[in-house]
PDB file of N, CA and C in Angstrom:
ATOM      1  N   UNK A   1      12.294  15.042  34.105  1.00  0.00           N
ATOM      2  CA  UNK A   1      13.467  15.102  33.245  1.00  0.00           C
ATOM      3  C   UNK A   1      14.653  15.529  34.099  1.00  0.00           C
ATOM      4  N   UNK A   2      15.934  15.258  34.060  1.00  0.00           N
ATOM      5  CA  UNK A   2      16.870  14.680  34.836  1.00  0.00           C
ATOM      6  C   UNK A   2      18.258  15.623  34.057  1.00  0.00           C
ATOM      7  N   UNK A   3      18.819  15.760  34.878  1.00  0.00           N
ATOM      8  CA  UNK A   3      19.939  16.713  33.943  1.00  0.00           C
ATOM      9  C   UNK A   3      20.810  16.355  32.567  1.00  0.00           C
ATOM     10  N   UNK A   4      20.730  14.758  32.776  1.00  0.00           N
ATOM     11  CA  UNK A   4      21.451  13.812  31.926  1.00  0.00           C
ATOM     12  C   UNK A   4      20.601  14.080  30.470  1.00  0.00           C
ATOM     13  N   UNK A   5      19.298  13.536  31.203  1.00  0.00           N
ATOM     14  CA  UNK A   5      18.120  13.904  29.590  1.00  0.00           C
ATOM     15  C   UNK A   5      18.545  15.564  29.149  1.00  0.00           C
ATOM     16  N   UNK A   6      18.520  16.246  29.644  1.00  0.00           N
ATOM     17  CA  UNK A   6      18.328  17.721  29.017  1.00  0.00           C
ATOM     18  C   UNK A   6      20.000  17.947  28.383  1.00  0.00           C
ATOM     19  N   UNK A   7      20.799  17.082  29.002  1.00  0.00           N
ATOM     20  CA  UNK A   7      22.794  16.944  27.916  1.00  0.00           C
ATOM     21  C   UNK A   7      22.209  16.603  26.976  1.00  0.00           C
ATOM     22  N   UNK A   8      21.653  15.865  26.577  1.00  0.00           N
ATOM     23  CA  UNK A   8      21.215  14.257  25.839  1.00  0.00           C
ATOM     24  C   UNK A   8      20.830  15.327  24.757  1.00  0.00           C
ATOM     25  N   UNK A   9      19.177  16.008  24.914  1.00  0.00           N
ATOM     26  CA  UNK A   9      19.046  16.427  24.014  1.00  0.00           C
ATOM     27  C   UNK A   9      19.423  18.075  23.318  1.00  0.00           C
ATOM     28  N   UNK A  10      20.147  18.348  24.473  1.00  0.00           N
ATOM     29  CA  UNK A  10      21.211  19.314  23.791  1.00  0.00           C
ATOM     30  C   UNK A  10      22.575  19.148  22.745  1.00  0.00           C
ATOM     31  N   UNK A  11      23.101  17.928  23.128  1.00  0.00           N
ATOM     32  CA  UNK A  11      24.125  17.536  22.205  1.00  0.00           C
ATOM     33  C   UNK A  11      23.331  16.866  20.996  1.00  0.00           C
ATOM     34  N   UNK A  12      22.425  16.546  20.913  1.00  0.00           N
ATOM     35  CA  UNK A  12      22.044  15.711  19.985  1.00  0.00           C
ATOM     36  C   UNK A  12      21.498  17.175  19.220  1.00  0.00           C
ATOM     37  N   UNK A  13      21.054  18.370  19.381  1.00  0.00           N
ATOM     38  CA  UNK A  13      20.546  19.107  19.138  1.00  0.00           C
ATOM     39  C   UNK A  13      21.556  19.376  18.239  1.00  0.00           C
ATOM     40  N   UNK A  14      22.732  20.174  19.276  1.00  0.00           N
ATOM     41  CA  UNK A  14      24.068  20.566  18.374  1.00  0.00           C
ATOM     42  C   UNK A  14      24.530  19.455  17.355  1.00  0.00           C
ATOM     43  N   UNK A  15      24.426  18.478  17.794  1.00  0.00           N
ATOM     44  CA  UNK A  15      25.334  17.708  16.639  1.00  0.00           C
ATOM     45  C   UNK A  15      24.109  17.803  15.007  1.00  0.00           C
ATOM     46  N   UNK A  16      22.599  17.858  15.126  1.00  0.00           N
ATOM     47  CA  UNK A  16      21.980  17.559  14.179  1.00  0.00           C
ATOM     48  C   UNK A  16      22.670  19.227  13.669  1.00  0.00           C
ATOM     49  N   UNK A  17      22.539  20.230  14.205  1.00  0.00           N
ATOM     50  CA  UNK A  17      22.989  21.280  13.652  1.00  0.00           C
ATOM     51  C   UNK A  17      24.230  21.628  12.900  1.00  0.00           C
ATOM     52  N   UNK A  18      25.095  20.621  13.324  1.00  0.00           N
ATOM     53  CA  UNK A  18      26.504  20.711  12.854  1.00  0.00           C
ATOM     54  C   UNK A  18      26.218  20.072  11.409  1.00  0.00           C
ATOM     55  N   UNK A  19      25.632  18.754  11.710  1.00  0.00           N
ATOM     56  CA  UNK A  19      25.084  18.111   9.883  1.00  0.00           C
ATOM     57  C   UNK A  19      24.464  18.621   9.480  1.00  0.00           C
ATOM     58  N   UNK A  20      23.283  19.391   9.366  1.00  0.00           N
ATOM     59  CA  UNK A  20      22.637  20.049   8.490  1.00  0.00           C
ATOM     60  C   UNK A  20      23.099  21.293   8.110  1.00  0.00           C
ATOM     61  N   UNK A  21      23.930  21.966   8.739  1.00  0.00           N
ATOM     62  CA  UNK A  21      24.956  22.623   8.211  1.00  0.00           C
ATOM     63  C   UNK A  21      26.040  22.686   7.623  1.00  0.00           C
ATOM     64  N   UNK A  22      26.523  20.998   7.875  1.00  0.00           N
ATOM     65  CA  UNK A  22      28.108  21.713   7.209  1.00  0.00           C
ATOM     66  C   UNK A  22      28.333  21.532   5.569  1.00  0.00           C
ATOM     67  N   UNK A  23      27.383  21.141   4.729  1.00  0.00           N
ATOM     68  CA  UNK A  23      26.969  20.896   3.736  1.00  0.00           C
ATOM     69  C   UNK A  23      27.201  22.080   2.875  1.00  0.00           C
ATOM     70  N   UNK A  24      26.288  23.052   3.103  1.00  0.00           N
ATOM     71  CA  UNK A  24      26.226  24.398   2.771  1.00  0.00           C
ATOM     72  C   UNK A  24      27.946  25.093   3.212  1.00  0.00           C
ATOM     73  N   UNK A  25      28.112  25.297   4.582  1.00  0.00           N
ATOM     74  CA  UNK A  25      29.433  25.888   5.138  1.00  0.00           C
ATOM     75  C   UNK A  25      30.494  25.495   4.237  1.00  0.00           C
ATOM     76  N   UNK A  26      30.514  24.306   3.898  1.00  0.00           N
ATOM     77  CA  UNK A  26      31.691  23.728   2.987  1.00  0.00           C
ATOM     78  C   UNK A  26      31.763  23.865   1.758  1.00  0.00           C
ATOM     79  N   UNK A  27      30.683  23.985   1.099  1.00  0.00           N
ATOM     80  CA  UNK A  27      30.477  24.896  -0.032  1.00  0.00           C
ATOM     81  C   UNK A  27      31.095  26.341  -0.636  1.00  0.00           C
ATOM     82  N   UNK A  28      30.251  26.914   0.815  1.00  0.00           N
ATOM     83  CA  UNK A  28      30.709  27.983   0.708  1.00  0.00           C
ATOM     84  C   UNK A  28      32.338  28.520   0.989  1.00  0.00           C
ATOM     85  N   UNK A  29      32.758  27.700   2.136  1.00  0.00           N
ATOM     86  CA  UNK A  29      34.442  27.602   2.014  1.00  0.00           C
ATOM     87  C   UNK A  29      35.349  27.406   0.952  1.00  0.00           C
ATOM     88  N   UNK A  30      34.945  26.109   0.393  1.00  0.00           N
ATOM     89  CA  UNK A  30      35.164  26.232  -1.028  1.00  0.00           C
ATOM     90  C   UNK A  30      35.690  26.811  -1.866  1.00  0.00           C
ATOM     91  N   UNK A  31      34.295  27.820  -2.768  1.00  0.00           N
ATOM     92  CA  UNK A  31      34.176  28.585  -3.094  1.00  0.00           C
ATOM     93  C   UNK A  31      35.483  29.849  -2.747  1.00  0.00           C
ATOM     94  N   UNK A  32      35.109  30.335  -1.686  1.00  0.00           N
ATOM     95  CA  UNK A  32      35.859  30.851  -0.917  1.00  0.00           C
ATOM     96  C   UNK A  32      37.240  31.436  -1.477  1.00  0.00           C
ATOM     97  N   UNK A  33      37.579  29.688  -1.650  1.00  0.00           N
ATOM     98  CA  UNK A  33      39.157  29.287  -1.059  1.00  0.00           C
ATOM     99  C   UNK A  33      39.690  29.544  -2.534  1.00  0.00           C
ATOM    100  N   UNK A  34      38.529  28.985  -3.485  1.00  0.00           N
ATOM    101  CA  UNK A  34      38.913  29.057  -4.979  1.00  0.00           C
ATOM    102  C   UNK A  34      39.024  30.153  -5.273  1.00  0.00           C
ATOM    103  N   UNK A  35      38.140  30.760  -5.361  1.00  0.00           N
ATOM    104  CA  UNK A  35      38.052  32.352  -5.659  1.00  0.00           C
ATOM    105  C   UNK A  35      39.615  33.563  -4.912  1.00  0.00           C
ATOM    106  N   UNK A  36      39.566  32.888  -4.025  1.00  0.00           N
ATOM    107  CA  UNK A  36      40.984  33.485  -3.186  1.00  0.00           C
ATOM    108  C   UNK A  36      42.201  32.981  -3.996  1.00  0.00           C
ATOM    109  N   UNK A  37      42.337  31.934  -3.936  1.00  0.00           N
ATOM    110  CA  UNK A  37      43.642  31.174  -5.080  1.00  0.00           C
ATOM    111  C   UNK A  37      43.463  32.191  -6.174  1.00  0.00           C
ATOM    112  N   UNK A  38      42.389  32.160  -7.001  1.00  0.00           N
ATOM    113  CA  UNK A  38      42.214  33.191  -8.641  1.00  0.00           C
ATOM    114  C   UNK A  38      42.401  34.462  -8.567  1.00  0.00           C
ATOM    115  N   UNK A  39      42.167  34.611  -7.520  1.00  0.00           N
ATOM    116  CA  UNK A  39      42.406  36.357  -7.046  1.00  0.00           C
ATOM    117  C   UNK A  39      44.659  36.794  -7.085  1.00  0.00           C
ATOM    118  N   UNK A  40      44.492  35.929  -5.894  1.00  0.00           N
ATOM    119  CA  UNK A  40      45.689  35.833  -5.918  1.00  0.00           C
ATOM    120  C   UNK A  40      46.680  35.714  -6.523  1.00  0.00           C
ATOM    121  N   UNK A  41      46.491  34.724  -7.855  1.00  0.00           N
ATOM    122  CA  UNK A  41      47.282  33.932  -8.917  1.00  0.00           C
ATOM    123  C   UNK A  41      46.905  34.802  -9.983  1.00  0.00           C
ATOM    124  N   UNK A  42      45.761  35.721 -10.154  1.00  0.00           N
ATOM    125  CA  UNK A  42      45.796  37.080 -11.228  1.00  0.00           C
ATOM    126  C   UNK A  42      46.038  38.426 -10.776  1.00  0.00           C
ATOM    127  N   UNK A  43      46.440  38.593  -9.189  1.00  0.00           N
ATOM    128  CA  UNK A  43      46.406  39.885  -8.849  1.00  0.00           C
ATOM    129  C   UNK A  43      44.989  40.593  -9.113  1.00  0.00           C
ATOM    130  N   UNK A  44      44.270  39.951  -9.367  1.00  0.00           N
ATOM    131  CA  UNK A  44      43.757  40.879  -9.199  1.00  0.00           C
ATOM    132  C   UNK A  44      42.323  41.030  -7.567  1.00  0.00           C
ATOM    133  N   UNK A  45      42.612  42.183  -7.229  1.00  0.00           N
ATOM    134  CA  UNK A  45      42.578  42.289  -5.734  1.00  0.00           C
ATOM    135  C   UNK A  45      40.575  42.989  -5.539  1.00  0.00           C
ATOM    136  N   UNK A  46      39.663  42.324  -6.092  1.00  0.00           N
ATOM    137  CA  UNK A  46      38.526  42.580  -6.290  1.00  0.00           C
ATOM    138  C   UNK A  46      37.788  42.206  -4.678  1.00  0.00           C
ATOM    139  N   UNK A  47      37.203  43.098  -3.786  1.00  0.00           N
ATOM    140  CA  UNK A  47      36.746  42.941  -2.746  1.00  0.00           C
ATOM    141  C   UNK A  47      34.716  42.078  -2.728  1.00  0.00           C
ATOM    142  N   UNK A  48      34.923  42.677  -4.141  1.00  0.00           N
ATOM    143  CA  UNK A  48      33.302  41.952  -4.324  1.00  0.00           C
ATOM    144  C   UNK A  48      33.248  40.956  -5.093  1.00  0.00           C
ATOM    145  N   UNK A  49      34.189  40.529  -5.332  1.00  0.00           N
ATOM    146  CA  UNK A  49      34.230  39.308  -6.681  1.00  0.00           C
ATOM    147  C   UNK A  49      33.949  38.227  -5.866  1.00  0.00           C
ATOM    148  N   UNK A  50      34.334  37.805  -4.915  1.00  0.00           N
ATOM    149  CA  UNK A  50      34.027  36.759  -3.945  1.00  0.00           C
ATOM    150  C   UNK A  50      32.495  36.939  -3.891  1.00  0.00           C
ATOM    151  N   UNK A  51      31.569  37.731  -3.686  1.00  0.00           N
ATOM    152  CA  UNK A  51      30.356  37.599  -2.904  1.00  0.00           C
ATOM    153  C   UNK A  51      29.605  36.843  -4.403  1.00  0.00           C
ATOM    154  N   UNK A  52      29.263  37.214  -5.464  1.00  0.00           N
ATOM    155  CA  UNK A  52      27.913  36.709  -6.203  1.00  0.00           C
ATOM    156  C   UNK A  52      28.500  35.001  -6.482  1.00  0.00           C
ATOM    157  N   UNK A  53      29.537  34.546  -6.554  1.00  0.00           N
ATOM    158  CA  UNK A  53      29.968  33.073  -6.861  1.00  0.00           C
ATOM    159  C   UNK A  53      29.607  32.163  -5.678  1.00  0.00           C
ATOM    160  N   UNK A  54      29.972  33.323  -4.319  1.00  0.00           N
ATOM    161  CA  UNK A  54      29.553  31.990  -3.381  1.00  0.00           C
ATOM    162  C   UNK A  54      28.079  32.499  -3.321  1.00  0.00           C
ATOM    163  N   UNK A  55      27.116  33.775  -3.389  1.00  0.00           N
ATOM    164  CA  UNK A  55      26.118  33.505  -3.160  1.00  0.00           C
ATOM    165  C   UNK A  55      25.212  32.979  -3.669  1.00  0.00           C
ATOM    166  N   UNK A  56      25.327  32.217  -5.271  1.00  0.00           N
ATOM    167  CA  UNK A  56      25.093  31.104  -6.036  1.00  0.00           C
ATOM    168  C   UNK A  56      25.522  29.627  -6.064  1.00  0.00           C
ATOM    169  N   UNK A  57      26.645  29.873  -5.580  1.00  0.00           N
ATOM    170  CA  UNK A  57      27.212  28.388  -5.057  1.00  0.00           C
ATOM    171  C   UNK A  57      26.251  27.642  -3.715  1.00  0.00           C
ATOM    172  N   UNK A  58      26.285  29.061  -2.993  1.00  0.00           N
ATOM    173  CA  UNK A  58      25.029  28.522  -1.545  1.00  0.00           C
ATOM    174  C   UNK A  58      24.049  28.187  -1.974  1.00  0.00           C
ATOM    175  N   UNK A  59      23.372  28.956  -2.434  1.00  0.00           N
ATOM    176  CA  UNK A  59      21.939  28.554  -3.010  1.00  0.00           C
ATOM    177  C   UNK A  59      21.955  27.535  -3.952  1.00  0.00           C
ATOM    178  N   UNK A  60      23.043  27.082  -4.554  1.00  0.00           N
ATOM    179  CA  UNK A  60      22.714  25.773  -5.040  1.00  0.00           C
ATOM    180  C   UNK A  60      22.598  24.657  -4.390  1.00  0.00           C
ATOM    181  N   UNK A  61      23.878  24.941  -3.518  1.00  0.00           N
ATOM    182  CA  UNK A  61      24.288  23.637  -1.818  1.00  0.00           C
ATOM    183  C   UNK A  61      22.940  23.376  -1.691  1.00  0.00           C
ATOM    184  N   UNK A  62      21.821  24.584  -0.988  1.00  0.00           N
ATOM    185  CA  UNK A  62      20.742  24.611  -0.536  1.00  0.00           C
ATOM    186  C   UNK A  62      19.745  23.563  -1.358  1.00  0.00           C
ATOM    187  N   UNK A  63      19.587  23.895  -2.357  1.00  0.00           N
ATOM    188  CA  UNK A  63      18.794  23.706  -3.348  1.00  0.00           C
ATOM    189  C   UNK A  63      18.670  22.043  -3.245  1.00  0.00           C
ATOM    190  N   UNK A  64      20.396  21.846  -3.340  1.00  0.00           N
ATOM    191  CA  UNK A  64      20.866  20.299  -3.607  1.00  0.00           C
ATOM    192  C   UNK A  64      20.588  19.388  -2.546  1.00  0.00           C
ATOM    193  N   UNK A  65      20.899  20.398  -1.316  1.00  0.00           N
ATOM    194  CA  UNK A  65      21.187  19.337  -0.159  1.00  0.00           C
ATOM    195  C   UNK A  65      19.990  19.567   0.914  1.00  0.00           C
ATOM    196  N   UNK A  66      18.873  20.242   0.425  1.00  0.00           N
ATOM    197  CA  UNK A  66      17.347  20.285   1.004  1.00  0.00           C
ATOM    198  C   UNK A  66      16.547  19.268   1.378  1.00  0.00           C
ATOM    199  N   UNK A  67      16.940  18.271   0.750  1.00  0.00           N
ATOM    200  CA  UNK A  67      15.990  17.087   1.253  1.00  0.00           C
ATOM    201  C   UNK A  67      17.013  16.358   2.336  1.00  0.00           C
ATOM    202  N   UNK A  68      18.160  16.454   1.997  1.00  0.00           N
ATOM    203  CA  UNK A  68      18.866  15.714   3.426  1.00  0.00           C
ATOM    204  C   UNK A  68      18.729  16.428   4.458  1.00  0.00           C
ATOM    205  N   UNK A  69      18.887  17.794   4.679  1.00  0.00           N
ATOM    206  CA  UNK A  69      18.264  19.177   5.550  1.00  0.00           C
ATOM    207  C   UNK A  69      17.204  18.913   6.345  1.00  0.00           C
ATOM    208  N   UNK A  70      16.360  18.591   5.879  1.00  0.00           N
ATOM    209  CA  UNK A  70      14.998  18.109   5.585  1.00  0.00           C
ATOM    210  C   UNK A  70      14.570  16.769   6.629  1.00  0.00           C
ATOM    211  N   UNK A  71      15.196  15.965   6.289  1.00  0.00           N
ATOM    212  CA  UNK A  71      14.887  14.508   7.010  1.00  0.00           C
ATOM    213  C   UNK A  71      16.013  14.217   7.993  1.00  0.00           C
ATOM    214  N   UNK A  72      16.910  15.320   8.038  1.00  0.00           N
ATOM    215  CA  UNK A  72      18.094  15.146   8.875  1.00  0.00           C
ATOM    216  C   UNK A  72      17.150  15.873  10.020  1.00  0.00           C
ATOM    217  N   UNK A  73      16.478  16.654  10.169  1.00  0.00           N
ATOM    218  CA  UNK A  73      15.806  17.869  10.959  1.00  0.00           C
ATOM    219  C   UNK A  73      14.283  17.109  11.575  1.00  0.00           C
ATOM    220  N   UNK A  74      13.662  16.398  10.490  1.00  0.00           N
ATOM    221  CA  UNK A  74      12.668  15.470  10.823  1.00  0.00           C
ATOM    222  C   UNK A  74      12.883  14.499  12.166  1.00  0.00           C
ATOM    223  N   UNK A  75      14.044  13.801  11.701  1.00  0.00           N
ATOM    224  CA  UNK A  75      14.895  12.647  12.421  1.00  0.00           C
ATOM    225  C   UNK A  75      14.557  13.677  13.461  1.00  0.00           C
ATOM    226  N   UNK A  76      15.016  14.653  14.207  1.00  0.00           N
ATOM    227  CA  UNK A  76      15.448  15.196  15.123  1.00  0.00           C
ATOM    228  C   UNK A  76      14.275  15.639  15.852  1.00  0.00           C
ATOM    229  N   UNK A  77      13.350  15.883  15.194  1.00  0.00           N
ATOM    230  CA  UNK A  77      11.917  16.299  15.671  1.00  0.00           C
ATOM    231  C   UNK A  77      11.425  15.065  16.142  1.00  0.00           C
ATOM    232  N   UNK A  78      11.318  14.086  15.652  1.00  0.00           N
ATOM    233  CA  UNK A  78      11.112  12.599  15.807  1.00  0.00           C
ATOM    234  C   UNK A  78      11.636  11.757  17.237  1.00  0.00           C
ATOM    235  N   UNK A  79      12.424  12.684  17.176  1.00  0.00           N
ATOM    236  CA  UNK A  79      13.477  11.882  18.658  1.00  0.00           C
ATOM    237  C   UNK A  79      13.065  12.716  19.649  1.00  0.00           C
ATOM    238  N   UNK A  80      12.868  14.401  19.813  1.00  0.00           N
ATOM    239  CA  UNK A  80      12.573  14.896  20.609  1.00  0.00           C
ATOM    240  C   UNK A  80      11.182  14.164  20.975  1.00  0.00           C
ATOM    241  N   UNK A  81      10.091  14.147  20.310  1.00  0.00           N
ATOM    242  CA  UNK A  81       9.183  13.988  20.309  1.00  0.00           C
ATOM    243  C   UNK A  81       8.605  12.322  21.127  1.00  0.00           C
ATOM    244  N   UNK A  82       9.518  11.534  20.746  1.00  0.00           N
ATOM    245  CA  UNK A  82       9.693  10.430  20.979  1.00  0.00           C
ATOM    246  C   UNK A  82       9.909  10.519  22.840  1.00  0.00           C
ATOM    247  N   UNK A  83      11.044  11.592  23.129  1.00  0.00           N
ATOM    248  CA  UNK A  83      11.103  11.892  24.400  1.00  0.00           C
ATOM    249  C   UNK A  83       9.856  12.149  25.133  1.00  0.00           C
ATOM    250  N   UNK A  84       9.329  13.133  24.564  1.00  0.00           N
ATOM    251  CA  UNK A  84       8.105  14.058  24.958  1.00  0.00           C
ATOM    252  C   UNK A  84       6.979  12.729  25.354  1.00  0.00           C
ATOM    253  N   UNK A  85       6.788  12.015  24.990  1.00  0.00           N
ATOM    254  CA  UNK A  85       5.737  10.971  25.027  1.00  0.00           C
ATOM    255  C   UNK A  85       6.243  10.073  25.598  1.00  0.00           C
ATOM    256  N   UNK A  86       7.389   9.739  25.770  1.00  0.00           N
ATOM    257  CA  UNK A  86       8.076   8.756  27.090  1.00  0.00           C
ATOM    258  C   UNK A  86       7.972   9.138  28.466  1.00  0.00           C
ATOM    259  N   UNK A  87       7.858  10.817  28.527  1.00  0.00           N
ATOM    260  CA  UNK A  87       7.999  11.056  29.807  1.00  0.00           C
ATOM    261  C   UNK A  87       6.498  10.944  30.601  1.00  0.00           C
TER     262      UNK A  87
END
């Protein structure tokens, strides 16, 4: 294995990580962003009001977007693996 192969499956690594993440991340930004606007636009200045909305909002992302998670991560095992037996 050659320095090129070991870029190869490092970027491909990061990039599967970036998709199977940003699903959830964006969710939770979201959330976030909404909850910040409502805060803002009622004054009222609640430091914990943000946490139980997005930590239900995540776990739904999760919930929802598990099987793409899932076969997005497969794919990736699949390709390493694919390497592994070429060499």
């Amino acid at each position: 294995m050659n320095g090129a192969e070991v870029l190869d499956i490092a970027r491909d690594g990061m990039w599967t990580l970036v998709v199977v993440a940003a699903p959830v991340m964006l969710v939770g930004l979201l959330v976030g962003v909404i909850i910040g606007l409502l805060q803002a636009l009622t004054q009222i200045q609640e430091a914990t009001l943000v946490y139980v909305p997005k930590i239900l909002a995540i776990f739904v992302a999760l919930v929802v977007a598990f099987p793409f998670m899932g076969s997005t991560l497969n794919g990736y095992m699949v390709r390493i693996m694919t390497r592994i037996v070429g060499s």
